[in-house]
N, C-alpha and C. Protein backbone atom coordinates (compact mmCIF):
# COMPACT_ATOMS: atom_id res chain seq x y z
N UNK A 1 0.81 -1.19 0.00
CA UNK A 1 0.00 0.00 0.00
C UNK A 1 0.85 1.26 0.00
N UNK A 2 0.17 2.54 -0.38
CA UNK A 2 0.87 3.86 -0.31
C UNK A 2 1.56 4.20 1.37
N UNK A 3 2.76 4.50 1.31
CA UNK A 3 2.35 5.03 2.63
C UNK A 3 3.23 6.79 2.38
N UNK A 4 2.66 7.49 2.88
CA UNK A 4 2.82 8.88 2.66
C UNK A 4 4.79 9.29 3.11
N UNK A 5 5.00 10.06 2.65
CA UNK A 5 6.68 10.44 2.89
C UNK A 5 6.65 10.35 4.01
N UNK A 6 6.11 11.25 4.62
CA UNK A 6 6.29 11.77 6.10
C UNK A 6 6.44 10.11 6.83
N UNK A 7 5.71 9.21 7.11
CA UNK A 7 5.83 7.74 7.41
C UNK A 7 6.51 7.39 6.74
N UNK A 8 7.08 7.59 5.63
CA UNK A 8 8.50 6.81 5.16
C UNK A 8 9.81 7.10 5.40
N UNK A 9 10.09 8.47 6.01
CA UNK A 9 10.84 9.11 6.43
C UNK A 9 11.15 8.64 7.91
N UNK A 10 9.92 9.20 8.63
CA UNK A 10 9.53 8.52 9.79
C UNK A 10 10.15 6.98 10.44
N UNK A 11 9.99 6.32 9.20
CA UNK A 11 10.19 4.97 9.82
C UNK A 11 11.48 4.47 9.95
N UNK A 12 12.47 5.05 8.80
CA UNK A 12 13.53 5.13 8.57
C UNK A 12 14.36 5.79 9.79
N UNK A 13 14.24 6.38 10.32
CA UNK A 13 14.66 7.21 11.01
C UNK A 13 14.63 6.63 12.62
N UNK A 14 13.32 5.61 12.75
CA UNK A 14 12.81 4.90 13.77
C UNK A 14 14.08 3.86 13.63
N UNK A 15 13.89 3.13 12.76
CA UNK A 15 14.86 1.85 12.67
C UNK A 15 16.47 2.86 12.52
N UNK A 16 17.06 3.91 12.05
CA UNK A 16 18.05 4.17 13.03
C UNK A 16 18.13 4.84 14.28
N UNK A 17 17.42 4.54 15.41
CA UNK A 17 17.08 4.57 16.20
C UNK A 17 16.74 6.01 17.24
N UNK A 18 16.18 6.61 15.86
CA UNK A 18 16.03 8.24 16.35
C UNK A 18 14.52 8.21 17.28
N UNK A 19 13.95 9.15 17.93
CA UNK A 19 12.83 8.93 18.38
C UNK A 19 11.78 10.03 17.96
N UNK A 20 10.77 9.95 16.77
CA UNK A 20 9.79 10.57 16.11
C UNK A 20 8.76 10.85 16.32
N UNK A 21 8.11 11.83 15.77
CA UNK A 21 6.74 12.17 16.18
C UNK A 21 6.13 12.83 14.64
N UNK A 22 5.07 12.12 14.13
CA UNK A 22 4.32 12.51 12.90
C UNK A 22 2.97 12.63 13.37
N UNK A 23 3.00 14.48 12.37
CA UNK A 23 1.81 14.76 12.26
C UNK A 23 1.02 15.50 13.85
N UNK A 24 2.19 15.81 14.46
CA UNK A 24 1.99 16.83 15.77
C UNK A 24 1.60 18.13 15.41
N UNK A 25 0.88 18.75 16.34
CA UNK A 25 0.53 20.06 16.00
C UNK A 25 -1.07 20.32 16.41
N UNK A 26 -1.40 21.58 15.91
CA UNK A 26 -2.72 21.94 16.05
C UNK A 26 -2.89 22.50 14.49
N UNK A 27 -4.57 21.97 14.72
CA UNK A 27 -5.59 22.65 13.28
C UNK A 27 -4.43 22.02 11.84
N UNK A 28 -4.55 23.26 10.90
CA UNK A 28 -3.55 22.85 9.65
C UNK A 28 -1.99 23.10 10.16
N UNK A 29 -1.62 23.46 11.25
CA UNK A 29 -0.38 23.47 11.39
C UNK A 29 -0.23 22.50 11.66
N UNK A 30 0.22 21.05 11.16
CA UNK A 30 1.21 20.38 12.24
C UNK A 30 2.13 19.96 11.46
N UNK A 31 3.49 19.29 12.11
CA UNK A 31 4.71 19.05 11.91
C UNK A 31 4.07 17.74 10.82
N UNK A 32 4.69 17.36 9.88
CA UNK A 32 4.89 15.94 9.09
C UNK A 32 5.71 15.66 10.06
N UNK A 33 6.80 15.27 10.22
CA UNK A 33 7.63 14.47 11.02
C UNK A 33 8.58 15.48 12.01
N UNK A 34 8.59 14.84 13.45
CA UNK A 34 9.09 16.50 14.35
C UNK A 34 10.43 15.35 15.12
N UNK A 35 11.60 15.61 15.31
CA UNK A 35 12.30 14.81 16.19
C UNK A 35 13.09 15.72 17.74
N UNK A 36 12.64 15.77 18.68
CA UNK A 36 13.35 16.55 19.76
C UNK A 36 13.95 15.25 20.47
N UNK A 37 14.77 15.72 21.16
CA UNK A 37 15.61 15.08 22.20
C UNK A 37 17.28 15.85 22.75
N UNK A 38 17.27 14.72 23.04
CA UNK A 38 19.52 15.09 23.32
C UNK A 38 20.01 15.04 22.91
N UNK A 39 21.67 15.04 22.49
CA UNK A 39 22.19 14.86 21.61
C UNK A 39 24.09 14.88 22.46
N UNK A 40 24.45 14.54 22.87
CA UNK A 40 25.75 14.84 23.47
C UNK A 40 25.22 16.08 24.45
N UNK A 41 24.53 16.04 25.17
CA UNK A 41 24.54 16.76 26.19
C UNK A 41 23.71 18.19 25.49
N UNK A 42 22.98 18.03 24.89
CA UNK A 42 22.55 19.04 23.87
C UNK A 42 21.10 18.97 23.56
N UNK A 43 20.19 19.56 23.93
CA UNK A 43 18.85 19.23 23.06
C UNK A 43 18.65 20.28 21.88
N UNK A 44 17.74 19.27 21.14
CA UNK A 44 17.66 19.80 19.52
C UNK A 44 15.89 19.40 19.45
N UNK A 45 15.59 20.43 18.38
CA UNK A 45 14.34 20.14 17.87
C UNK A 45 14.28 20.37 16.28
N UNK A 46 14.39 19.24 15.59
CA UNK A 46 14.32 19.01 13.76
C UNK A 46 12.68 19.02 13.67
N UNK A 47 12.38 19.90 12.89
CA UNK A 47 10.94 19.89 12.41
C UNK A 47 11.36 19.36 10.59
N UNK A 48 10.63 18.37 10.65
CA UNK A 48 10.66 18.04 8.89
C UNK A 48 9.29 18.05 8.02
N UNK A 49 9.37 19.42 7.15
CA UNK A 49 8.32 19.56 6.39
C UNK A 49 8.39 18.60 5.16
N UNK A 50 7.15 18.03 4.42
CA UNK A 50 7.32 16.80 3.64
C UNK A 50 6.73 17.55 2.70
N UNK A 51 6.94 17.42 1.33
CA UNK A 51 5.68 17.97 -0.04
C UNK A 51 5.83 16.93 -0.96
N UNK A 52 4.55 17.08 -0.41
CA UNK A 52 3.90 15.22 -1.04
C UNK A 52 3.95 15.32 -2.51
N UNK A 53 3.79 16.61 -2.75
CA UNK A 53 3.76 16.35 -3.98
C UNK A 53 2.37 16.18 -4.79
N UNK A 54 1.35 16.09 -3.59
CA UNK A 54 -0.39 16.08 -3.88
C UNK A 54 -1.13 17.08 -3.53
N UNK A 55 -0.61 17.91 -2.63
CA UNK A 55 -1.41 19.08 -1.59
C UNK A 55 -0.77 20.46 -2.50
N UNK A 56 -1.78 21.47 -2.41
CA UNK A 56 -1.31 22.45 -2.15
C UNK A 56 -1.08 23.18 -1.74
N UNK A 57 0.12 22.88 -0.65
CA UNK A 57 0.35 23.95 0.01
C UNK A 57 1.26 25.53 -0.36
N UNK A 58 1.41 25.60 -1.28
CA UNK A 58 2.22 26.70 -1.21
C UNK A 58 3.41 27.46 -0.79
N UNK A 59 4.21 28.16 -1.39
CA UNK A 59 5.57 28.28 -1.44
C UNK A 59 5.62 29.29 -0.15
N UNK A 60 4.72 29.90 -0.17
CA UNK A 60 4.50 30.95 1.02
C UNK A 60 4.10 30.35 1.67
N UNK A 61 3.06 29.41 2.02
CA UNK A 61 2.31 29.26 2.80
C UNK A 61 3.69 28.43 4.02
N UNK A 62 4.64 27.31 2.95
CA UNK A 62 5.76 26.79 3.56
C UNK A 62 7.20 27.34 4.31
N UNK A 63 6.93 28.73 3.69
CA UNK A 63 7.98 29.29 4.24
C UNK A 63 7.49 30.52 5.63
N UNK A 64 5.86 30.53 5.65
CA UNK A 64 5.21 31.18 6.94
C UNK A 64 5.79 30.03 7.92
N UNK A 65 5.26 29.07 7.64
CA UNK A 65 5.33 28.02 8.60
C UNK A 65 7.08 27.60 9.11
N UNK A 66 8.01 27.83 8.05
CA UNK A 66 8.92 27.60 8.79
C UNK A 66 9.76 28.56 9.65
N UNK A 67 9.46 30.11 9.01
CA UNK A 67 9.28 31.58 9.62
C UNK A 67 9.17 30.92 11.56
N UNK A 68 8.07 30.75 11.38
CA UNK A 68 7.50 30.55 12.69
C UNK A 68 7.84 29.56 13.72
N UNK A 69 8.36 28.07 13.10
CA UNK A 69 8.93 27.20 13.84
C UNK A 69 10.18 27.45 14.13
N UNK A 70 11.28 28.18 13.26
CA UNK A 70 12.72 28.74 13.24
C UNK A 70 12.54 29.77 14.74
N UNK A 71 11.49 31.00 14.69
CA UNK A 71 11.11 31.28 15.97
C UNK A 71 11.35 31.04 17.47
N UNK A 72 10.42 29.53 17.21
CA UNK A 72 10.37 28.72 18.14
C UNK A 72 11.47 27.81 18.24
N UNK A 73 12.71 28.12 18.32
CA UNK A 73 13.52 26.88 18.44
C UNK A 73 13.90 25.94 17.29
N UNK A 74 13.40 25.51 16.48
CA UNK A 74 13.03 24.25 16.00
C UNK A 74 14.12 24.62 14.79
N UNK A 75 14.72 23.14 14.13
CA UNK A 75 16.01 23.56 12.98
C UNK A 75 14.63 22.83 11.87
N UNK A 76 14.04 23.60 11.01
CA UNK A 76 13.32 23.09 9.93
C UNK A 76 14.42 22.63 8.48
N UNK A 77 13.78 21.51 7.62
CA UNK A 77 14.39 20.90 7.03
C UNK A 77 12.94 20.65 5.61
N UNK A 78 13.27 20.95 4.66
CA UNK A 78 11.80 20.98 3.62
C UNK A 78 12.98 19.41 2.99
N UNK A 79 11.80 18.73 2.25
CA UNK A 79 11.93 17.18 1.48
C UNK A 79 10.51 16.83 0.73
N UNK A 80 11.37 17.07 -0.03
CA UNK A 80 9.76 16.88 -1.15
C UNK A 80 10.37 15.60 -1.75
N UNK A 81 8.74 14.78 -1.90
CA UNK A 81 9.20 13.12 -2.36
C UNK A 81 10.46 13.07 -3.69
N UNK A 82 10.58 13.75 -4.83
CA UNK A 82 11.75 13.23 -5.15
C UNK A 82 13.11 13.41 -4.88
N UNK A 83 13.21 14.35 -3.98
CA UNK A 83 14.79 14.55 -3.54
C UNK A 83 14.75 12.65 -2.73
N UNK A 84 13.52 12.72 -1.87
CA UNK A 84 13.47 11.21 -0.78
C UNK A 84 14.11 10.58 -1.60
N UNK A 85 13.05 10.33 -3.05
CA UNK A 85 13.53 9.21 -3.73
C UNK A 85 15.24 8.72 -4.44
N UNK A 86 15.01 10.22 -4.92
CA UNK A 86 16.27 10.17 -5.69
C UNK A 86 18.10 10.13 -4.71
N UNK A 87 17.83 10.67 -3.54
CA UNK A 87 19.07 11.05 -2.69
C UNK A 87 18.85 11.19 -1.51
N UNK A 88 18.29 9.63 -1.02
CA UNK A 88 17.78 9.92 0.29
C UNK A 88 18.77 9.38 1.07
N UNK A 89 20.01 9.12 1.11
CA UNK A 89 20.94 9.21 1.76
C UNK A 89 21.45 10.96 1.56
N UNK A 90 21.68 11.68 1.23
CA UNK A 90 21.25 13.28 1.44
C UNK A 90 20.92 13.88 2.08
N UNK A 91 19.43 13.27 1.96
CA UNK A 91 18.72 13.84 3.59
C UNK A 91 18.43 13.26 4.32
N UNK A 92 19.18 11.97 4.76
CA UNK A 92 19.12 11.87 6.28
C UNK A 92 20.38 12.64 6.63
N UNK A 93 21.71 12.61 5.60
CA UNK A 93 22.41 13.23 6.08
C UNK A 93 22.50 14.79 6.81
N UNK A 94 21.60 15.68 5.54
CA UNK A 94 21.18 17.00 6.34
C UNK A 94 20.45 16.60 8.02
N UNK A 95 19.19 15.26 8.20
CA UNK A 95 19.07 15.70 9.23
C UNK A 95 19.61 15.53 10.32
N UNK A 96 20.94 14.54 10.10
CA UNK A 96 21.69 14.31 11.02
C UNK A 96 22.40 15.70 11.42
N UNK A 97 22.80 16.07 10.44
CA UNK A 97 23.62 17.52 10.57
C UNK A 97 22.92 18.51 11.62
N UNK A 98 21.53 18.39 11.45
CA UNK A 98 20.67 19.44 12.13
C UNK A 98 20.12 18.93 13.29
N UNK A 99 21.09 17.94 13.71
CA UNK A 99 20.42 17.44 15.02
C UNK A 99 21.53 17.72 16.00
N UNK A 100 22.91 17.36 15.17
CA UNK A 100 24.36 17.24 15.91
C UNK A 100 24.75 18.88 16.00
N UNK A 101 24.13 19.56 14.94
CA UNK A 101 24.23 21.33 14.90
C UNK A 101 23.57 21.69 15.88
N UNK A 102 22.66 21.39 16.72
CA UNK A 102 21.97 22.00 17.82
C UNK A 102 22.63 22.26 19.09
């Protein structure tokens, strides 16, 4: 069956043994995939926006939203399904980067 980026990302990320949260938030805001924790004595918060590639959300509408989580702490990271597909050793690497950068 389909399963949406954000859960494919998600799961990946589970089995290297990060600890995830999809689809947090309130109303139309919420995170596709959000990871907080420690890190060497360090806490970090990776917000990962997903574009499915089906929705429209909008170029503005994506960059209000990360406006606002950058705000709040959070290191945002955009992945739209073919970068996943095509170079998804890439971006786990960015989100490793943005976890160990915190």
């Amino acid at each position: 069956g389909y399963i949406p980026l954000s859960g494919q990302i998600a799961e990946v990320l589970l089995a290297a043994g990060f600890s995830v949260a999809v689809g947090i938030g309130a109303s139309q805001f919420k995170l596709d995939v959000a990871l907080e924790g420690q890190r060497n004595g360090k806490s970090f918060k990776v917000a990962l926006l997903c574009d499915e590639g089906d929705k429209d959300d909008g170029a503005y509408r994506r960059a209000q939203r990360a406006t606002l989580l950058a705000q709040r702490g959070w290191k945002v990271i955009h992945v739209d399904s073919l970068e996943w597909h095509q170079q998804r050793r890439s971006v786990l690497d960015r989100i490793k980067r943005a976890i160990v950068g915190h």
